[in-house]
Protein backbone atom coordinates (compact mmCIF):
# COMPACT_ATOMS: atom_id res chain seq x y z
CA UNK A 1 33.80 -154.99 45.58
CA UNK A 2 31.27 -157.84 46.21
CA UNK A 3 27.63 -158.02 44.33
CA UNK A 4 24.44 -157.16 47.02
CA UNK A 5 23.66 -159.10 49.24
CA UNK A 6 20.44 -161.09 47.78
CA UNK A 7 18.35 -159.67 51.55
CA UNK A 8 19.62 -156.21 50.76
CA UNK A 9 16.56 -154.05 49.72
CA UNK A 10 17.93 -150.78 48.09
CA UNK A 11 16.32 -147.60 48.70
CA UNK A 12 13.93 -147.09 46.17
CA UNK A 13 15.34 -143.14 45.35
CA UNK A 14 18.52 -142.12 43.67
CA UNK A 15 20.81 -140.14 45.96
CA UNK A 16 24.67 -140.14 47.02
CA UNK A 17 25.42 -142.78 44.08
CA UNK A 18 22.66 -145.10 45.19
CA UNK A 19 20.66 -146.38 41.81
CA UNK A 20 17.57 -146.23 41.88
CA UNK A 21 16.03 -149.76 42.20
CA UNK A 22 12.53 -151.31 41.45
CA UNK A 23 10.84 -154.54 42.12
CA UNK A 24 8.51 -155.87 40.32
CA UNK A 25 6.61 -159.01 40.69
CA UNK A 26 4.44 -159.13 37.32
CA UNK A 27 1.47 -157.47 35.78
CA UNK A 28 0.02 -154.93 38.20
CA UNK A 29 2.08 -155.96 40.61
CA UNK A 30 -0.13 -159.08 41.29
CA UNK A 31 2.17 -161.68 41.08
CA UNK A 32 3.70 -163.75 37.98
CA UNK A 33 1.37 -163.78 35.14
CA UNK A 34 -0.03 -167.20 33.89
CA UNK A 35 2.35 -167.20 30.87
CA UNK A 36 5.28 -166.14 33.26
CA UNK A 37 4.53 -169.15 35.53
CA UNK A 38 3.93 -171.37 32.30
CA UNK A 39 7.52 -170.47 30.90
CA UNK A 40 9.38 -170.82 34.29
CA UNK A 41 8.30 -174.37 34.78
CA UNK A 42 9.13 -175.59 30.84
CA UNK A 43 12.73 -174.24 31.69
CA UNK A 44 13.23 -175.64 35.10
CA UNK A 45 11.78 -179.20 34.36
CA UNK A 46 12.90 -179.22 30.15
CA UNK A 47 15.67 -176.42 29.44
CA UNK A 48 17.72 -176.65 32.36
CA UNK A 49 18.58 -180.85 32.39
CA UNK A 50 19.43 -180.36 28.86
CA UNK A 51 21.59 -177.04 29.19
CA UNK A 52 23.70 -178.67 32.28
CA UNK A 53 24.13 -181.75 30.55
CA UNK A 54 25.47 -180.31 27.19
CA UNK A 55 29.25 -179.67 26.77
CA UNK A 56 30.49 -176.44 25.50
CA UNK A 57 32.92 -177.46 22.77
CA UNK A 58 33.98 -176.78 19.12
CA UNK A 59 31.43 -178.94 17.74
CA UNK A 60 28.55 -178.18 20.39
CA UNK A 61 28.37 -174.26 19.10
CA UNK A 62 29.14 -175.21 15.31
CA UNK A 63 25.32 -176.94 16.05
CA UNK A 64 24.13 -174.07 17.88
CA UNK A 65 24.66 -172.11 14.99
CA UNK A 66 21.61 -174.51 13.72
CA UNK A 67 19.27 -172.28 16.29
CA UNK A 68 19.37 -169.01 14.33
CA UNK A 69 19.07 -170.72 11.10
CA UNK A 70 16.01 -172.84 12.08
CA UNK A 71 14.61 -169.45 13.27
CA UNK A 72 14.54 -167.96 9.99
CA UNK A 73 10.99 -169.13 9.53
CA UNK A 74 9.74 -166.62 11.70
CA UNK A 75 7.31 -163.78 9.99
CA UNK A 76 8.74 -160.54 10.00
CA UNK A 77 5.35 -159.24 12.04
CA UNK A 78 4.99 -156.65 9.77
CA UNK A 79 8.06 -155.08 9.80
CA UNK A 80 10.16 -153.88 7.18
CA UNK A 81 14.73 -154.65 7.13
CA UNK A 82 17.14 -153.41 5.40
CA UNK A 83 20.00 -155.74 4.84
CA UNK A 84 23.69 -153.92 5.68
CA UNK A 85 26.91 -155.58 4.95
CA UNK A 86 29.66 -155.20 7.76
CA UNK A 87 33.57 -156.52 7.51
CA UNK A 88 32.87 -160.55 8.74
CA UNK A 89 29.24 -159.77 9.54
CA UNK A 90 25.69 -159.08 8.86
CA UNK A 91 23.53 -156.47 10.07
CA UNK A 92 19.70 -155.17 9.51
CA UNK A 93 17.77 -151.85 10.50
CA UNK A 94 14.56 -153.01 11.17
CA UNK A 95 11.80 -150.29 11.27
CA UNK A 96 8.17 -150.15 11.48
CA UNK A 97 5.69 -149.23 9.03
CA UNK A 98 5.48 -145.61 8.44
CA UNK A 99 8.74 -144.62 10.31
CA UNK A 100 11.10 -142.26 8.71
CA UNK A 101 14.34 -144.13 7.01
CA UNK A 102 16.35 -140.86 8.42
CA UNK A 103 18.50 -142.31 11.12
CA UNK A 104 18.99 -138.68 12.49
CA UNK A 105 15.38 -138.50 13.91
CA UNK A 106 16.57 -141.42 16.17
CA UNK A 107 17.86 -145.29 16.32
CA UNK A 108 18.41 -147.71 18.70
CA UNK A 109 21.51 -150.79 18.21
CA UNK A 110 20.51 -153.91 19.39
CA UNK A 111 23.17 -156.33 19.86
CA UNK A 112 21.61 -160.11 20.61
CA UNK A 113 22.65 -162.67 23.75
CA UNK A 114 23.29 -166.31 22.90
CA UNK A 115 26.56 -166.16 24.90
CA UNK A 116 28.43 -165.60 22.71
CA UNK A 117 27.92 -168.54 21.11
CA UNK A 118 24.53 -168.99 19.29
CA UNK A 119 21.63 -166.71 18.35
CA UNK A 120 21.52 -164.19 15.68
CA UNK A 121 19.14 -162.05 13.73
CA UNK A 122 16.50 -164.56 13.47
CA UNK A 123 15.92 -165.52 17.14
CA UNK A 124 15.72 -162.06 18.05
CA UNK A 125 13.76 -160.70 15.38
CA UNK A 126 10.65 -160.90 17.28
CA UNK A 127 11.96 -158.26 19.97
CA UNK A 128 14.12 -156.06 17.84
CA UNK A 129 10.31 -155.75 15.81
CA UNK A 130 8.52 -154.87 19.14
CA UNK A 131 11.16 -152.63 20.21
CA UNK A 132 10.95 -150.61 16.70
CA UNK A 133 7.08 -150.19 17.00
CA UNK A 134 6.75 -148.78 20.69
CA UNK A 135 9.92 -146.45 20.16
CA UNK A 136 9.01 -145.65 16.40
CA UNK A 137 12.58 -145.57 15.44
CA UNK A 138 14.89 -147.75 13.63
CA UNK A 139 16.38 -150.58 15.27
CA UNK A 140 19.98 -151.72 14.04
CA UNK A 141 19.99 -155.29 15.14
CA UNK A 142 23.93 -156.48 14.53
CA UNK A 143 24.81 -160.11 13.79
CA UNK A 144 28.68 -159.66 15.48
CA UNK A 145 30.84 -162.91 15.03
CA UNK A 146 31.05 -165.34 17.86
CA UNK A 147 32.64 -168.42 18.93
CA UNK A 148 34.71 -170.18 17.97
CA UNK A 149 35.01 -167.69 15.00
CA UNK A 150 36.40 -164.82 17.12
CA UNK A 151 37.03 -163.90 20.58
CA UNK A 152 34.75 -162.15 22.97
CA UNK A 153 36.80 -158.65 22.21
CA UNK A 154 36.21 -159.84 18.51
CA UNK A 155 32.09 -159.66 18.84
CA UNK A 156 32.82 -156.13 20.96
CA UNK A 157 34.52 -155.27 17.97
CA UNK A 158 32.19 -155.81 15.44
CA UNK A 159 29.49 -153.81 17.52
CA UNK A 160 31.92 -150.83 17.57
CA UNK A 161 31.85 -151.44 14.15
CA UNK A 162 28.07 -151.07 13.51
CA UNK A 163 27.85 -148.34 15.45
CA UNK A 164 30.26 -146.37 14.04
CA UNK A 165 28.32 -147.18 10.36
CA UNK A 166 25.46 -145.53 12.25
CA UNK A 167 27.13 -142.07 12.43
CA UNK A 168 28.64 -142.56 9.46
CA UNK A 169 25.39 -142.62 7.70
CA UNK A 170 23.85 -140.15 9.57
CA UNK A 171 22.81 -141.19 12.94
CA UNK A 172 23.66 -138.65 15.95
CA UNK A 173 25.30 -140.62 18.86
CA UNK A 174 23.10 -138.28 20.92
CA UNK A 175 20.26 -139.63 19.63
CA UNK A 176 21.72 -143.38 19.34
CA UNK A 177 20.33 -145.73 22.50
CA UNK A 178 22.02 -149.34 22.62
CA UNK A 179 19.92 -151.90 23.99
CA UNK A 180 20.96 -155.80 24.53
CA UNK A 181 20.22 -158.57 26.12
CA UNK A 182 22.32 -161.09 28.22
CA UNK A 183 25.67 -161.73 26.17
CA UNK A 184 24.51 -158.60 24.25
CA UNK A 185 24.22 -156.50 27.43
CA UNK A 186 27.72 -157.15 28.02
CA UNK A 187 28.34 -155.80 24.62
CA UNK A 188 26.11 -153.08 25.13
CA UNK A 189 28.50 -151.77 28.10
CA UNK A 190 31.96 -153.06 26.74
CA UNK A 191 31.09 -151.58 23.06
CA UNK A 192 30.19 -148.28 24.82
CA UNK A 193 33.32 -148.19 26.70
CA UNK A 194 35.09 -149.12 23.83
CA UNK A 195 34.22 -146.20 21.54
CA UNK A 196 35.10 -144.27 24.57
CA UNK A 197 38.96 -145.74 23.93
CA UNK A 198 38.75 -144.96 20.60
CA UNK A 199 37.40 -141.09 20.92
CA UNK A 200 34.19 -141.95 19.21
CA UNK A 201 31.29 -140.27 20.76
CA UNK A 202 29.10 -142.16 23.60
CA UNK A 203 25.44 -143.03 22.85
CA UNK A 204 22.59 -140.82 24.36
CA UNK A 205 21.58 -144.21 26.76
CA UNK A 206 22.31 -148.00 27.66
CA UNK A 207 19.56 -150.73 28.44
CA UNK A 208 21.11 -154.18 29.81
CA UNK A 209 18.67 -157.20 29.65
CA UNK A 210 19.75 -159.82 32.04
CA UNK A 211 23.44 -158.88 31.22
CA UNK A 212 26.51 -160.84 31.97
CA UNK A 213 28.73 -158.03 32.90
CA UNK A 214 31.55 -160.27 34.46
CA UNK A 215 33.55 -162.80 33.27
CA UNK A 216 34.71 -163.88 36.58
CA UNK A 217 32.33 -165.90 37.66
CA UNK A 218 33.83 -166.27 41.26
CA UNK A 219 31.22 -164.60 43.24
CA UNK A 220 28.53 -166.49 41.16
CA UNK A 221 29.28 -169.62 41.47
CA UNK A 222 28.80 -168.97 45.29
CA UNK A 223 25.60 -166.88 45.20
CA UNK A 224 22.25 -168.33 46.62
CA UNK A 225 20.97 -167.54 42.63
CA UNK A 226 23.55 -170.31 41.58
CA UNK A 227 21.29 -173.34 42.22
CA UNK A 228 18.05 -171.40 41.68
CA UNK A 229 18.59 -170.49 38.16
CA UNK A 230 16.46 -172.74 35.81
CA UNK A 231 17.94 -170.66 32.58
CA UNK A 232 22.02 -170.37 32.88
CA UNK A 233 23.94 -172.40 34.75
CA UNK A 234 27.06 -170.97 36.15
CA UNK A 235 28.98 -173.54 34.86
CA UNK A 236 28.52 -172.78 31.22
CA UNK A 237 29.01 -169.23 32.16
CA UNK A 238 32.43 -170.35 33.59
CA UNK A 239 33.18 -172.03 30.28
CA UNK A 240 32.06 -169.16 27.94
CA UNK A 241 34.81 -167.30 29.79
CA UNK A 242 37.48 -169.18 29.28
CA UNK A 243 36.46 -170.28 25.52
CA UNK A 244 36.32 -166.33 24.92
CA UNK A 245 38.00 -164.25 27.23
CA UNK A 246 41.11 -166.06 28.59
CA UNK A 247 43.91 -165.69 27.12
CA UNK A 248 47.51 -168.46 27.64
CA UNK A 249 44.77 -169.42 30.64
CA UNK A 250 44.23 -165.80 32.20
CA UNK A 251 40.79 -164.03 31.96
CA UNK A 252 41.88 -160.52 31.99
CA UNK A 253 39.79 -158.16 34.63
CA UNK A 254 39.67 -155.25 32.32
CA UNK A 255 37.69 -157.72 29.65
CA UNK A 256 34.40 -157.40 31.70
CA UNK A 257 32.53 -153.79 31.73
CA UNK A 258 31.52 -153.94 35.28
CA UNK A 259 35.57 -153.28 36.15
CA UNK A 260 36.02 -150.96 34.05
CA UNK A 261 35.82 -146.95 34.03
CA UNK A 262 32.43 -146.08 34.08
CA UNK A 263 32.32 -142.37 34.90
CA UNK A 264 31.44 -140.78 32.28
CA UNK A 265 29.09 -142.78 30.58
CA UNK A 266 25.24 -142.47 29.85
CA UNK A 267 22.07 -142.95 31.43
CA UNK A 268 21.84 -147.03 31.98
CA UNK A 269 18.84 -149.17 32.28
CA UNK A 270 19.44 -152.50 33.74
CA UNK A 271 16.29 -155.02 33.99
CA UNK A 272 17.15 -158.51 35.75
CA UNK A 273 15.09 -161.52 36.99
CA UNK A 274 14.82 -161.96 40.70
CA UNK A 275 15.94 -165.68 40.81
CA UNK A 276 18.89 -166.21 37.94
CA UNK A 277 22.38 -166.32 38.65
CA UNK A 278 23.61 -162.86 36.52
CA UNK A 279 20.97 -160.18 39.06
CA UNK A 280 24.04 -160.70 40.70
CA UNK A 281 25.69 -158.86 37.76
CA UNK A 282 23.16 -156.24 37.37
CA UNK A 283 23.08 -155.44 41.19
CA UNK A 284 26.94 -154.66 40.98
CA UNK A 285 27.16 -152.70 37.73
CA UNK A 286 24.26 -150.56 38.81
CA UNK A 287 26.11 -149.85 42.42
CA UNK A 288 29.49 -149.14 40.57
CA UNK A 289 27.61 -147.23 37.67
CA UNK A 290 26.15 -144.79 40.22
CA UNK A 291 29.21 -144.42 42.23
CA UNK A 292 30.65 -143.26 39.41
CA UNK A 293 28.17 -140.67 38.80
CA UNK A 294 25.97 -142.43 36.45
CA UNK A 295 22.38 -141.97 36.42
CA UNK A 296 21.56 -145.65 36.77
CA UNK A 297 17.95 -147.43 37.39
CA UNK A 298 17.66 -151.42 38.14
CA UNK A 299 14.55 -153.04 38.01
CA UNK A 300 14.22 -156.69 39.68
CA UNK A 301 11.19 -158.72 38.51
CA UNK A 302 9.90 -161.88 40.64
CA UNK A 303 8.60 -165.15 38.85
CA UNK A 304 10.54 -164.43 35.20
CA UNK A 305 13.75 -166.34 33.93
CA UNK A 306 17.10 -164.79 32.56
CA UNK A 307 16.45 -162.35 29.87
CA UNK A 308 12.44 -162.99 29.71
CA UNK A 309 11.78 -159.87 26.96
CA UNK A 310 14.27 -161.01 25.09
CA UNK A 311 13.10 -164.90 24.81
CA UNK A 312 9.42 -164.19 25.09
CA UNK A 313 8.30 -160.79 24.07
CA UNK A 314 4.66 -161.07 24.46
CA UNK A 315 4.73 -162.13 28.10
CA UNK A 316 2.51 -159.52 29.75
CA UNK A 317 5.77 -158.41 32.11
CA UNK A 318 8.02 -158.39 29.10
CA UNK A 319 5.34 -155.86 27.48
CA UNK A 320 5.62 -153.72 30.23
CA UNK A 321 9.95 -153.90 30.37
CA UNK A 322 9.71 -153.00 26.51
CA UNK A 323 7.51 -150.37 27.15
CA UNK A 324 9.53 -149.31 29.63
CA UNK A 325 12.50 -149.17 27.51
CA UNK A 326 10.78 -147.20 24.69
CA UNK A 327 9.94 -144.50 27.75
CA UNK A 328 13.91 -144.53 28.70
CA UNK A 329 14.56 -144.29 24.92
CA UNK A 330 12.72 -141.69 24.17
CA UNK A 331 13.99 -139.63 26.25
CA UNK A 332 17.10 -140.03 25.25
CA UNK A 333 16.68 -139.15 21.61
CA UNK A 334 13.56 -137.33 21.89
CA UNK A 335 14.01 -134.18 24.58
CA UNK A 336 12.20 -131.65 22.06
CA UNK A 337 9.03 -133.82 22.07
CA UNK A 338 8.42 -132.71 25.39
CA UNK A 339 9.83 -135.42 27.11
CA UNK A 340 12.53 -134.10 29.04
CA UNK A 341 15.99 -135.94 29.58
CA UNK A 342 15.71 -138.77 32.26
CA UNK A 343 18.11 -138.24 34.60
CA UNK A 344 17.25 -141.05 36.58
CA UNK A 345 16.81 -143.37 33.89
């Protein structure tokens, strides 16, 4: 099955397996915000050169590893963690002020992008923080091994791993969302249908940020996104594949989430930038998602670059997709509050 077509315009209402899908081209609807427009040109003209020109090697993530470190002077904005030690990793449950340390009331697992290669629990600290004040929950952000340390089924996992500490210590998978962004949206899906495998209960909800959701980058490399991009080039998603995925040269098909079998699973929220190479991915996961009788809503916003909450939370359109994602989240976790179950995401 090939991704949309990028002049296909969905029908904006869920019905017969259709997802439902929104556009959205920045605060009220105006057009990219100043900040948006401020961002997109500092990656096309400064981020991009640098990311096509740097080789993906050994030593080029061993450095990369530098970028969550040199993060760690970031504030905590007024948050509160709680260090937990994992086999091979580190996690924290980040929480608000006032919020109840009972992880039954509610939690959400964040799992990071950096695919699968850099980042950590200081670059993302900033969004994990905003996402634990709007949904007034706990927020387990998980700091899985990477490369070249472990494989990409390695980092899956380690989420698996973290999540089933969650229930362990007293968090209710129906009241569990997992939320991630690029590399982590892949792990968000594959960790899901992992537990699945395993016979450990599903989470109440999934949100996908920009999420690379197929390793085969075949259909990428081709689309009109490929050379519009001024975040990820395909080519480095090419070479993240084969660094983690293959395996005596072969990239298995069953590695990436978006082949694999999704009926079943919950409620998925899947927010993607108009012009970077992985809509591509979102557009197909949400088609196959609600084919297989998942409740499944993708919203496509103009003007922003790959994974644009995650890298710059207080962008007036990444305030309104976390907001948006405390709305899905609660309710998941939160039906008796009032807010009833969203069906369509």
């Amino acid at each position: 099955m090939k991704s949309v077509p990028n002049d296909r315009k969905p029908s904006a209402q869920q019905r017969n397996g259709t997802p439902i899908v929104q556009y959205r081209s920045g605060a009220r609807l105006a057009g990219p915000s100043i900040e948006s427009q401020v961002l997109y040109q500092a990656c096309r003209w400064f981020l991009r050169p640098v990311v096509r020109m740097a080789p993906i090697n050994e030593s080029a993530i061993r450095r990369a590893a530098l970028l969550d470190m040199a993060a760690g002077i970031r504030p905590a904005s007024g948050i509160r963690r709680q260090k937990v030690r994992l086999p091979g990793f580190d996690a924290e449950i980040v929480r608000a002020p006032g919020v109840s340390p009972d992880l039954g009331d509610g939690v959400v697992l964040y799992l990071h992008g950096g695919g699968f290669l850099c980042c950590g629990l200081n670059t993302h600290r900033p969004v994990v923080a905003t996402i634990a004040k709007l949904t007034r929950l706990p927020v387990m952000h998980v700091g899985y091994r990477q490369l070249p340390d472990t494989n990409i089924s390695g980092s899956v996992d380690d989420c698996l791993t973290a999540y089933k500490w969650l229930l362990e210590n007293g968090a209710r998978a129906g009241g569990t969302v997992f939320a991630g962004d690029s590399a982590g949206g892949f792990l968000v899906f594959a960790t899901a249908l992992k537990a699945r495998e395993e016979g450990v209960d599903l989470p109440a909800g999934l949100v996908g940020l920009s999420p690379l959701l197929d390793l085969d980058c075949a259909d990428k490399l081709v689309h009109a996104n490929a050379a519009r991009d001024v975040f990820a080039p395909v080519e480095a998603l090419v070479t993240i594949g084969k660094l983690g995925g293959e395996v005596d040269g072969v990239l298995d098909p069953a590695l990436s989430p978006v082949n694999g079998a999704l009926e079943g699973l919950p409620p998925a929220l899947l927010v993607t930038a108009e012009g970077e190479v992985l809509r591509s991915d979102s557009e197909l996961m949400a088609y196959r998602l609600s084919a297989a009788g998942v409740p499944t809503t993708l919203q496509i916003w103009d003007g922003q670059v790959h994974a644009f909450p995650a890298l710059w939370p207080g962008l007036p359109e990444s305030r309104a997709v976390l907001r948006r994602i405390a709305r899905f989240v609660a309710s998941r976790v939160r039906p008796e509050d009032g807010v009833a179950r969203d069906k369509t995401a």
